[in-house]
N, C-alpha and C. Protein backbone atom coordinates (compact mmCIF):
# COMPACT_ATOMS: atom_id res chain seq x y z
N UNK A 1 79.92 -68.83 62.73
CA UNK A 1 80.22 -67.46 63.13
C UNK A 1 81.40 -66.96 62.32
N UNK A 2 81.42 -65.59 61.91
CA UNK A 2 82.08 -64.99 60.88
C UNK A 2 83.94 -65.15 61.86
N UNK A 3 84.91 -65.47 61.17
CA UNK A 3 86.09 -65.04 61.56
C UNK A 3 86.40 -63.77 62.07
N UNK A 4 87.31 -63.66 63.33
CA UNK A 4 87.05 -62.54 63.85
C UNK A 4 89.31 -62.19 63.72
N UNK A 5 89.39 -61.23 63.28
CA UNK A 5 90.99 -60.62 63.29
C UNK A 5 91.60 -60.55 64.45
N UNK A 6 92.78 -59.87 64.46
CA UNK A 6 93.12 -59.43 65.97
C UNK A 6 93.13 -57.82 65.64
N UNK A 7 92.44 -57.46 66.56
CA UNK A 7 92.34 -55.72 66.99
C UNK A 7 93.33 -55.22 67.47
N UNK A 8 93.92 -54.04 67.01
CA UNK A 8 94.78 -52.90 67.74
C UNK A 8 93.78 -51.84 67.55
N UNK A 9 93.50 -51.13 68.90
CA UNK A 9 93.04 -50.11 68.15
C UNK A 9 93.63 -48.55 68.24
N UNK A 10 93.58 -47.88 67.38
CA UNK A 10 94.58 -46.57 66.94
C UNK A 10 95.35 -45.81 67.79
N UNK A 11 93.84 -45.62 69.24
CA UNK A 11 94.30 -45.15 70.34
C UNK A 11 95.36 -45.86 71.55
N UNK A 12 95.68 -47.32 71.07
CA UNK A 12 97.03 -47.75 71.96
C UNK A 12 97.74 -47.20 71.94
N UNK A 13 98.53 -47.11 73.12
CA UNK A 13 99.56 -46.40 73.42
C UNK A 13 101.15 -47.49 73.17
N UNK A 14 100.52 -48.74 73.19
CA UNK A 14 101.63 -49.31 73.29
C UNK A 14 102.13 -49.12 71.80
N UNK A 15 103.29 -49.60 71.44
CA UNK A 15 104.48 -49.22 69.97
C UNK A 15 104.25 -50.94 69.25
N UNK A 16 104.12 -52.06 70.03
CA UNK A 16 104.66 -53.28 69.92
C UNK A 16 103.23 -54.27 69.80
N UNK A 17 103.35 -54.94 68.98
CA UNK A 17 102.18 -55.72 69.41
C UNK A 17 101.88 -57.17 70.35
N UNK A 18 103.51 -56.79 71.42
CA UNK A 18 103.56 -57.77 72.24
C UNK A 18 101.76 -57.51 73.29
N UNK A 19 101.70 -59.13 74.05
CA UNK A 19 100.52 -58.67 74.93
C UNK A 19 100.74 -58.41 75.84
N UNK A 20 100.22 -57.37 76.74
CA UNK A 20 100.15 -57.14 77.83
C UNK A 20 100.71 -58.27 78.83
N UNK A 21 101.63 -58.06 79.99
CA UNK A 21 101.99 -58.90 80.87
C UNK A 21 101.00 -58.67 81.91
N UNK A 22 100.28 -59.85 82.41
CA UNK A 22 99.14 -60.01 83.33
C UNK A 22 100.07 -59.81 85.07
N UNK A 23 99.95 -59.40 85.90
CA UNK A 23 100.77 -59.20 86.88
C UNK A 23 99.75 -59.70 88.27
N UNK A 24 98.77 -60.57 87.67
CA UNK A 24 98.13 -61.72 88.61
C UNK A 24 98.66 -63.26 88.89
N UNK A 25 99.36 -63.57 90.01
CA UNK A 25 99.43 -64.88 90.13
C UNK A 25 97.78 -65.77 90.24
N UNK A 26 97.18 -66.67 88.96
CA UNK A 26 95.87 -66.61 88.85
C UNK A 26 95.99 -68.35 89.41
N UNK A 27 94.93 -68.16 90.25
CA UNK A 27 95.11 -70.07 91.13
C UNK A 27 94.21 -70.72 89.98
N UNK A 28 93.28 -70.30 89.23
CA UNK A 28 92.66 -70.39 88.20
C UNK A 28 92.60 -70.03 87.32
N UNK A 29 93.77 -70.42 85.69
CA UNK A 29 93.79 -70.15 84.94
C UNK A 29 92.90 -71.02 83.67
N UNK A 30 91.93 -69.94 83.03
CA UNK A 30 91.31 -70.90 82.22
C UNK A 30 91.88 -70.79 80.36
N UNK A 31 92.13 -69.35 79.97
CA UNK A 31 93.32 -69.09 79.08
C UNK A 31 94.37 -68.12 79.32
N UNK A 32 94.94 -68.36 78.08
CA UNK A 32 96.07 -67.08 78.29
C UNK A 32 96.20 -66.12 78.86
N UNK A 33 96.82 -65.17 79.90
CA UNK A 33 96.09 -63.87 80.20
C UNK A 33 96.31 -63.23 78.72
N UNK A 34 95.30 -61.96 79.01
CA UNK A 34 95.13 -60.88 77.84
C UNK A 34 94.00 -60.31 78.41
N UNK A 35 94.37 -59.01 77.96
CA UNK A 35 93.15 -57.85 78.02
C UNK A 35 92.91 -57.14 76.92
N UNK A 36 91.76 -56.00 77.50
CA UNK A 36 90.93 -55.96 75.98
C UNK A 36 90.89 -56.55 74.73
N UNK A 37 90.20 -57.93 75.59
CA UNK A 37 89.67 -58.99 74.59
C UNK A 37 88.01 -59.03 74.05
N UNK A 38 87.57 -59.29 73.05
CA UNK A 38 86.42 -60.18 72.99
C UNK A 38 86.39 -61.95 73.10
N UNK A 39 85.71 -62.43 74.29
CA UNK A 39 85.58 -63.80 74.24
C UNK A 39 84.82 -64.71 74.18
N UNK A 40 84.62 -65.84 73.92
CA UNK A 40 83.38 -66.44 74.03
C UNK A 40 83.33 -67.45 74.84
N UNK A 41 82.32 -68.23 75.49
CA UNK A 41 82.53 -69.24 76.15
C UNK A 41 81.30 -69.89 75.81
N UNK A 42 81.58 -71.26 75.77
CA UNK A 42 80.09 -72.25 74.96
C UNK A 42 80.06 -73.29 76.14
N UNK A 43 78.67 -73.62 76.02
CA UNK A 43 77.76 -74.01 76.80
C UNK A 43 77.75 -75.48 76.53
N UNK A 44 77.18 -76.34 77.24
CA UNK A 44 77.29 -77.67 76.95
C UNK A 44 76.39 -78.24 76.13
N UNK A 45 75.31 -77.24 76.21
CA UNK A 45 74.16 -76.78 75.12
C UNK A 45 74.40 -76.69 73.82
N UNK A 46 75.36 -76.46 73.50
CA UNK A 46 75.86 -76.01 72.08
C UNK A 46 75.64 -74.27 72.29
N UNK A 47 75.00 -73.44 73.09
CA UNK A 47 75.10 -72.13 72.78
C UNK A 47 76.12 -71.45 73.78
N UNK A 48 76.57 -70.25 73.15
CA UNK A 48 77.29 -69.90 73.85
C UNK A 48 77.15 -68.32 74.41
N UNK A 49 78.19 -67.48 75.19
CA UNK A 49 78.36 -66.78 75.72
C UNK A 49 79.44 -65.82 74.89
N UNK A 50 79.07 -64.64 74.64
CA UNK A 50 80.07 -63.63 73.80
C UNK A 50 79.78 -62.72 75.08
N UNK A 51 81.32 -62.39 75.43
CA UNK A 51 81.67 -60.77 76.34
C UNK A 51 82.97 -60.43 76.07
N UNK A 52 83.28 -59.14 76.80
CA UNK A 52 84.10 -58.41 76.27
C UNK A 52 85.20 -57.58 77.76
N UNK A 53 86.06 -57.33 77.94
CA UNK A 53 86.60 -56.98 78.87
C UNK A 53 87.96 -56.03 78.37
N UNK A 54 88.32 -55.27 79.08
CA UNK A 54 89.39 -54.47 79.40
C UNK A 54 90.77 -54.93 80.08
N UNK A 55 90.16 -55.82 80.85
CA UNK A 55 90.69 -56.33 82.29
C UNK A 55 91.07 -57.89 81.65
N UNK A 56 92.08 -58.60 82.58
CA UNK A 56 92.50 -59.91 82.56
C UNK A 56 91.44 -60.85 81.99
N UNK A 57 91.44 -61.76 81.31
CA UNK A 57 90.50 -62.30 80.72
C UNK A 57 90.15 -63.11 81.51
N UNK A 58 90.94 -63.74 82.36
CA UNK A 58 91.41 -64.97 83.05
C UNK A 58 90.14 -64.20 84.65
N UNK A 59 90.36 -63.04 85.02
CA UNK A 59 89.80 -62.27 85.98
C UNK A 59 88.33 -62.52 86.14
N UNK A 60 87.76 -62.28 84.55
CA UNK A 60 86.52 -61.78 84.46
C UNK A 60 85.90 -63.16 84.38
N UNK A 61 86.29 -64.35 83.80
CA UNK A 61 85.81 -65.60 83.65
C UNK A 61 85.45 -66.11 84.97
N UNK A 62 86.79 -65.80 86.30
CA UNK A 62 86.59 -66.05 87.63
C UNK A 62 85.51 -65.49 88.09
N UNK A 63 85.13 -64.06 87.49
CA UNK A 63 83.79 -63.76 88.06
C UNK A 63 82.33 -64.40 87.56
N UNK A 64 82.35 -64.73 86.64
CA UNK A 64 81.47 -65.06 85.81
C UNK A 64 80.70 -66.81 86.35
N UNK A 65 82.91 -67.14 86.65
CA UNK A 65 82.08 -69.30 87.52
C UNK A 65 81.96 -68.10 89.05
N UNK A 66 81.98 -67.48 89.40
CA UNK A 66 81.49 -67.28 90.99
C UNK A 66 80.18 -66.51 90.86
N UNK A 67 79.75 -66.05 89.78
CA UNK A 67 78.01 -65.82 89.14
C UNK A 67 77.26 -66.83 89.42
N UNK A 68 77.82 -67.98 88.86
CA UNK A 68 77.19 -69.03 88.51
C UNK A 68 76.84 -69.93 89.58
N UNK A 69 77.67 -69.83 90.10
CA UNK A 69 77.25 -70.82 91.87
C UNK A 69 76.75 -69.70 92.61
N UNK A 70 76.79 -68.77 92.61
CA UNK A 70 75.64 -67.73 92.79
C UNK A 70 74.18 -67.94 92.73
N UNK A 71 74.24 -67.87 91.26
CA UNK A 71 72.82 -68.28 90.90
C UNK A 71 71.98 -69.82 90.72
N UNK A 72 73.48 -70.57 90.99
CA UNK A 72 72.85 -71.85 91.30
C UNK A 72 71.88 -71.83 92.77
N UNK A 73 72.51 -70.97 93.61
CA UNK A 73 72.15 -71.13 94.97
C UNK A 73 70.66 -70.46 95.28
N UNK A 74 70.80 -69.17 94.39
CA UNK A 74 69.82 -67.95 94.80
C UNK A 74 69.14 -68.13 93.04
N UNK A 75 68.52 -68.59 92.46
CA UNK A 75 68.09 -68.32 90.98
C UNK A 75 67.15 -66.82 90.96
N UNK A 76 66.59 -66.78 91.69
CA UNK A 76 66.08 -65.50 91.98
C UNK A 76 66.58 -64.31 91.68
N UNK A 77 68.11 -64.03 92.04
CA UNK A 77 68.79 -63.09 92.14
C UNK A 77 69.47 -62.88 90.33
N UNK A 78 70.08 -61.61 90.27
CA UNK A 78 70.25 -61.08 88.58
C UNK A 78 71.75 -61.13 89.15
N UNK A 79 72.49 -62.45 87.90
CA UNK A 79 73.99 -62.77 88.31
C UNK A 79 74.19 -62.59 86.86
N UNK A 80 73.27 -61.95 85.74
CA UNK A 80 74.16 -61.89 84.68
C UNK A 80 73.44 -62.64 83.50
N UNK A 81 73.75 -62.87 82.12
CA UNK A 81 73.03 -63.46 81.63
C UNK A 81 73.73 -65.25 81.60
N UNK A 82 75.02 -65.06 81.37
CA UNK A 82 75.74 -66.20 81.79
C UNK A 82 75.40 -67.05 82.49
N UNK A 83 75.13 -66.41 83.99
CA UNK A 83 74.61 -67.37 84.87
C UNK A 83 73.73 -67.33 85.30
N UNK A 84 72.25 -66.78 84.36
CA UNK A 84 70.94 -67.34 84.00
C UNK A 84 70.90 -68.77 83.34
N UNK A 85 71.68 -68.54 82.18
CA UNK A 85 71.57 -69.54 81.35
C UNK A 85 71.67 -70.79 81.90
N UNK A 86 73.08 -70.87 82.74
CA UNK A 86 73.42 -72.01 83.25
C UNK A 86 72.36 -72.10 84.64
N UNK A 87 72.08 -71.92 85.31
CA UNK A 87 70.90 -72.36 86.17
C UNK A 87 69.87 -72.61 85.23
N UNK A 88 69.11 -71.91 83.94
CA UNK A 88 68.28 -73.53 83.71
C UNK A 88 68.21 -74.07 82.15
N UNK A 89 69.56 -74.04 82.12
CA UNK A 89 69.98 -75.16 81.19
C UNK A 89 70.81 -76.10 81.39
N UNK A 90 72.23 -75.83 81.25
CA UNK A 90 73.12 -75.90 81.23
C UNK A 90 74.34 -75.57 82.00
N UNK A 91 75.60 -76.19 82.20
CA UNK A 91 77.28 -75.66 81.89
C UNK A 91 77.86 -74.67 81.61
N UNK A 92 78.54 -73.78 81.87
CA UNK A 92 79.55 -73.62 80.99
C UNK A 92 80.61 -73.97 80.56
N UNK A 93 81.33 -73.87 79.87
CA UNK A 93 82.75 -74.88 80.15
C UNK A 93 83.89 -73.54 79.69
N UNK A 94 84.35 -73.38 80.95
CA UNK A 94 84.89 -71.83 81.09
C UNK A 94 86.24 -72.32 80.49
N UNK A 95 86.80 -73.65 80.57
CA UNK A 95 88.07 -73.93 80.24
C UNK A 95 88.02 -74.22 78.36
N UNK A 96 87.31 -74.20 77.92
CA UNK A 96 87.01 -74.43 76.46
C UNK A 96 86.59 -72.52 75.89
N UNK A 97 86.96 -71.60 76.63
CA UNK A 97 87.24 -69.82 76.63
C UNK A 97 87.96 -70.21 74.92
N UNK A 98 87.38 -69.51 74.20
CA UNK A 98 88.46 -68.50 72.86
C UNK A 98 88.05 -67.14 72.98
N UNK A 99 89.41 -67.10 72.45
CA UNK A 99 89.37 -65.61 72.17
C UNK A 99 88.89 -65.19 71.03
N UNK A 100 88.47 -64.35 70.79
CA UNK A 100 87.89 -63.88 69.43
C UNK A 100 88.75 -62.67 68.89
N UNK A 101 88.46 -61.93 69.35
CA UNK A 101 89.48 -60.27 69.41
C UNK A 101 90.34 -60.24 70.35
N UNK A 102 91.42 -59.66 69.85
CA UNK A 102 92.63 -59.46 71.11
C UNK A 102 92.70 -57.84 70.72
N UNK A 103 93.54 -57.06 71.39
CA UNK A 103 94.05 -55.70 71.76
C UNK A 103 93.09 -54.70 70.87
N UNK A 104 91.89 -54.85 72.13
CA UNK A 104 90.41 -53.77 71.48
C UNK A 104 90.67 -53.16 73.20
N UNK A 105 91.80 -52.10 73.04
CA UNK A 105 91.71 -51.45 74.67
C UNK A 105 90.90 -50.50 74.24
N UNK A 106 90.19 -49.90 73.51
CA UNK A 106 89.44 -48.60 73.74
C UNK A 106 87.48 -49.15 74.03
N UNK A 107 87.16 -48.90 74.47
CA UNK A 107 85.83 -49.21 75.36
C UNK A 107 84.51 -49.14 74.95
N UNK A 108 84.66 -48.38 73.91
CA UNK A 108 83.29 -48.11 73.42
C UNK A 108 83.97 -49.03 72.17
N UNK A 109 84.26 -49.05 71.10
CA UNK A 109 84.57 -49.65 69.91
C UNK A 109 84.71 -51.06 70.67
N UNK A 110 85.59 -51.60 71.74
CA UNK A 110 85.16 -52.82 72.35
C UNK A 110 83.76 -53.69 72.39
N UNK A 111 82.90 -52.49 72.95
CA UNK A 111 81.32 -52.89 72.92
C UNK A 111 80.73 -53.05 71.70
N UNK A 112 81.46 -51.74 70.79
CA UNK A 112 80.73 -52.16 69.80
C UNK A 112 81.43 -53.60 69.16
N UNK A 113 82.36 -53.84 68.98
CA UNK A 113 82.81 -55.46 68.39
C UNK A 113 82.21 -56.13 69.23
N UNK A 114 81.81 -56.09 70.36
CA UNK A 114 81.01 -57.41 71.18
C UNK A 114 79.63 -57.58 70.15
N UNK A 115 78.84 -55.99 70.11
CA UNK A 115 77.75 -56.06 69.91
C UNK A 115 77.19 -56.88 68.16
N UNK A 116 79.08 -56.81 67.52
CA UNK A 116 78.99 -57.10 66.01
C UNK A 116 78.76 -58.64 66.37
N UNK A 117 79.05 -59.09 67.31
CA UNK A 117 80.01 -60.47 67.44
C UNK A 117 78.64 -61.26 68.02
N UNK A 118 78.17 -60.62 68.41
CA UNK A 118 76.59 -61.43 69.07
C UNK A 118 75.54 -61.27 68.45
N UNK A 119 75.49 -60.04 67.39
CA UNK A 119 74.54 -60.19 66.04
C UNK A 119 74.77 -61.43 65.14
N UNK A 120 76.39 -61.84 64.96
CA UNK A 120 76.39 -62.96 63.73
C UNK A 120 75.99 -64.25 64.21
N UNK A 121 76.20 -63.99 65.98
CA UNK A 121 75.80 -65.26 66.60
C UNK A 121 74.83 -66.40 66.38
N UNK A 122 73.44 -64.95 66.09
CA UNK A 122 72.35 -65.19 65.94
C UNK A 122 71.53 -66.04 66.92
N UNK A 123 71.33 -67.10 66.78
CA UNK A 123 70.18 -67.57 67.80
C UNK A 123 71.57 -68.52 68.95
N UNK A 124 72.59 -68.95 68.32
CA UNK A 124 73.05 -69.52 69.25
C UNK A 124 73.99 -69.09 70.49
N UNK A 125 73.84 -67.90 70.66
CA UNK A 125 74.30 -67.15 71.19
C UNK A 125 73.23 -66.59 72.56
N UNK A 126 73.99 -66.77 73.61
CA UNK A 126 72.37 -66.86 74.94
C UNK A 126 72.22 -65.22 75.20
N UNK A 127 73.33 -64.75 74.43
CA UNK A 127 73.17 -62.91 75.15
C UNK A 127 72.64 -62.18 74.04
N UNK A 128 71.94 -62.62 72.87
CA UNK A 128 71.81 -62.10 71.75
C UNK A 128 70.27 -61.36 72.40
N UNK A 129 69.81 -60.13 72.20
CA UNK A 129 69.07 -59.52 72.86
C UNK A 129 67.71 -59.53 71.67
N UNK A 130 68.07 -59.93 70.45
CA UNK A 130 67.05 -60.08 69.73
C UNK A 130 66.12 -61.29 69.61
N UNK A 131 66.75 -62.10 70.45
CA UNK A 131 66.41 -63.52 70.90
C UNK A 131 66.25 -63.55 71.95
N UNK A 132 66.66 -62.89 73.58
CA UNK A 132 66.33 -63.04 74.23
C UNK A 132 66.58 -61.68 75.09
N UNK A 133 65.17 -60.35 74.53
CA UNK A 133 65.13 -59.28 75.01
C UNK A 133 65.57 -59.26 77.00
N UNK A 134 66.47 -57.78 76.38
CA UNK A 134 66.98 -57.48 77.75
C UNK A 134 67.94 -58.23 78.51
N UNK A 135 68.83 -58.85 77.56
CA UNK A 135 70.08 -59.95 78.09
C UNK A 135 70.96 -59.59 77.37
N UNK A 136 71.18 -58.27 76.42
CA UNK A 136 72.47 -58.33 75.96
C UNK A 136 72.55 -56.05 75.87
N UNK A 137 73.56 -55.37 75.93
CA UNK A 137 73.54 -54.52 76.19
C UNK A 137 73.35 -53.85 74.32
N UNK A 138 72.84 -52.60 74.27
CA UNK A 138 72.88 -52.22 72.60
C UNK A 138 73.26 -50.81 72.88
N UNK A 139 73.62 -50.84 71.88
CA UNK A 139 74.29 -49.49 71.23
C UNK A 139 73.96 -48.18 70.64
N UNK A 140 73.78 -47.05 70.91
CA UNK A 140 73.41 -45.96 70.08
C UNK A 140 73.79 -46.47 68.40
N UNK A 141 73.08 -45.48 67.27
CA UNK A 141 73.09 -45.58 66.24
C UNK A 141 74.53 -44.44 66.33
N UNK A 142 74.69 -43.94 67.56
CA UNK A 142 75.75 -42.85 67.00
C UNK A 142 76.98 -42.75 66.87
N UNK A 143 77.20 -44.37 67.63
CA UNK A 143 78.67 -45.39 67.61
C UNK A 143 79.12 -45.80 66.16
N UNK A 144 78.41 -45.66 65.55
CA UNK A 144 78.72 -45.41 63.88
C UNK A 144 79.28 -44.48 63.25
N UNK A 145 79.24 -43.15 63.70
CA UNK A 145 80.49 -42.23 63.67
C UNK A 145 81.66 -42.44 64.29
N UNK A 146 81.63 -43.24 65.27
CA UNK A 146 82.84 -43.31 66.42
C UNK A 146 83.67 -43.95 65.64
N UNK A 147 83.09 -45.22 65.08
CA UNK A 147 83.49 -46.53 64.77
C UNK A 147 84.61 -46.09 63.67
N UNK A 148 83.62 -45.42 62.88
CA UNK A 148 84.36 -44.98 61.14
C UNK A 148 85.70 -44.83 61.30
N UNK A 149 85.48 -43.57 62.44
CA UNK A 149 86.92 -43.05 62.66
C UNK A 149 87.97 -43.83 63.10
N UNK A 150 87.56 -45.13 62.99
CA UNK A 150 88.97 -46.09 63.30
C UNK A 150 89.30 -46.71 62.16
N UNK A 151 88.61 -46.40 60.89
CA UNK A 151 89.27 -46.88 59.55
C UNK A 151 89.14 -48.41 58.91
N UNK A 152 87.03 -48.52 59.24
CA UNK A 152 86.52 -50.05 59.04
C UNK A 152 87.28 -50.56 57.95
N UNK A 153 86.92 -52.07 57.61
CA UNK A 153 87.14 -52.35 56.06
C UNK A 153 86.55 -53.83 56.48
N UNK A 154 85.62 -54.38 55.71
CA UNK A 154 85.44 -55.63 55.20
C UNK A 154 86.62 -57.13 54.82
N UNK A 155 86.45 -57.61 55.87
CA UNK A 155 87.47 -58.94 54.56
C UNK A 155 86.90 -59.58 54.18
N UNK A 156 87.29 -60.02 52.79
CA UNK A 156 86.10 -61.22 51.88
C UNK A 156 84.86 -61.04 52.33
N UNK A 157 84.64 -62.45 52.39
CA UNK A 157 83.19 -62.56 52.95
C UNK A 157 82.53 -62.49 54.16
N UNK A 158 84.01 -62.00 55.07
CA UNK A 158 83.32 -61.78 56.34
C UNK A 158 83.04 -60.80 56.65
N UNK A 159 81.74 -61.00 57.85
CA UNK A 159 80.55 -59.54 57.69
C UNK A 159 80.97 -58.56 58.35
N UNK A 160 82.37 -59.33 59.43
CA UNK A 160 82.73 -58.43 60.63
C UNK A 160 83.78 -57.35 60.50
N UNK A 161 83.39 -56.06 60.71
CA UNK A 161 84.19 -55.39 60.67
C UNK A 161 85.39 -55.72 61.10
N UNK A 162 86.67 -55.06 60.14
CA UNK A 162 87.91 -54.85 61.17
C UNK A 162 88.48 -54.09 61.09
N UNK A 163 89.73 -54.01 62.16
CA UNK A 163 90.72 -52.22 61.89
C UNK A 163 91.41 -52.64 61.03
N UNK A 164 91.65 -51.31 60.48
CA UNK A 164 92.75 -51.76 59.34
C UNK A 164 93.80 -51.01 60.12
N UNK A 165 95.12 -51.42 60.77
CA UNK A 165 95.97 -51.19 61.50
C UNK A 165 97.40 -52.11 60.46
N UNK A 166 98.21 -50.90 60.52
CA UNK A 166 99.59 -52.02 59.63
C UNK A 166 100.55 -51.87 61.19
């Protein structure tokens, strides 16, 4: 999978590129706090899980293991693609979390770096929707104007866009 930068994006308000202070005492910490992240989490499978959040990273992972014994219990029920996977495959191993992107607070350009980030995935990736229609969310073609306007650029050989932010 292509190297991924760290994101600011234009519209922060913050001056500093300190991170956000998380103001959750978390009984379950699996990484660092941080928000508007892209993250991944891999499977015992070897495939993994790419999502994206606004919110505590640490927050959304808690929702994701309480998906999962969810859908261990009820498989029937729609807990996500996460915790499809793991009812009939596999694990996740929420404590083995990277981060990929850090400080992507704006929401749509967020999605869209998720959506870059689970194309390079390609097959090993369980939310990739070209592999496994209707498990991963897609994007207008018109997020390509949005995008521009944050000032893409290529590094080397990697495919993934990034901001160019000094």
């Amino acid at each position: 999978m292509s190297q991924f930068r760290n994101y600011r994006d234009k519209n922060s308000k913050r001056s500093t590129g300190a991170a956000r202070q998380c103001t959750t005492a978390h009984r379950d910490m699996f990484t660092h706090c941080d928000a508007g992240v892209l993250y991944e989490v891999p499977f015992e499978c070897g495939k993994r899980y790419i999502g994206q959040t606004g919110r505590c990273v640490n927050d959304r992972l808690r929702e994701h293991r309480y998906n999962v014994g969810r859908a261990q219990r009820d498989p029937s029920g729609s807990y996500g693609t996460l915790a499809r996977h793991s009812v009939s495959f596999c694990e996740p191993d929420f404590d083995r979390t990277r981060i990929l992107a850090r400080g992507v607070h704006d929401t749509q350009y967020r999605r869209w770096v998720e959506r870059d980030a689970i194309e390079d995935c390609g097959l090993r990736c369980v939310n990739n929707y070209k592999t496994s229609p209707g498990t991963s969310r897609t994007y207008a073609d018109e997020d390509e104007s949005f995008i521009s306007s944050f000032g893409m650029l290529t590094l080397g050989n990697c495919s993934t866009r990034c901001i160019n932010y000094f």
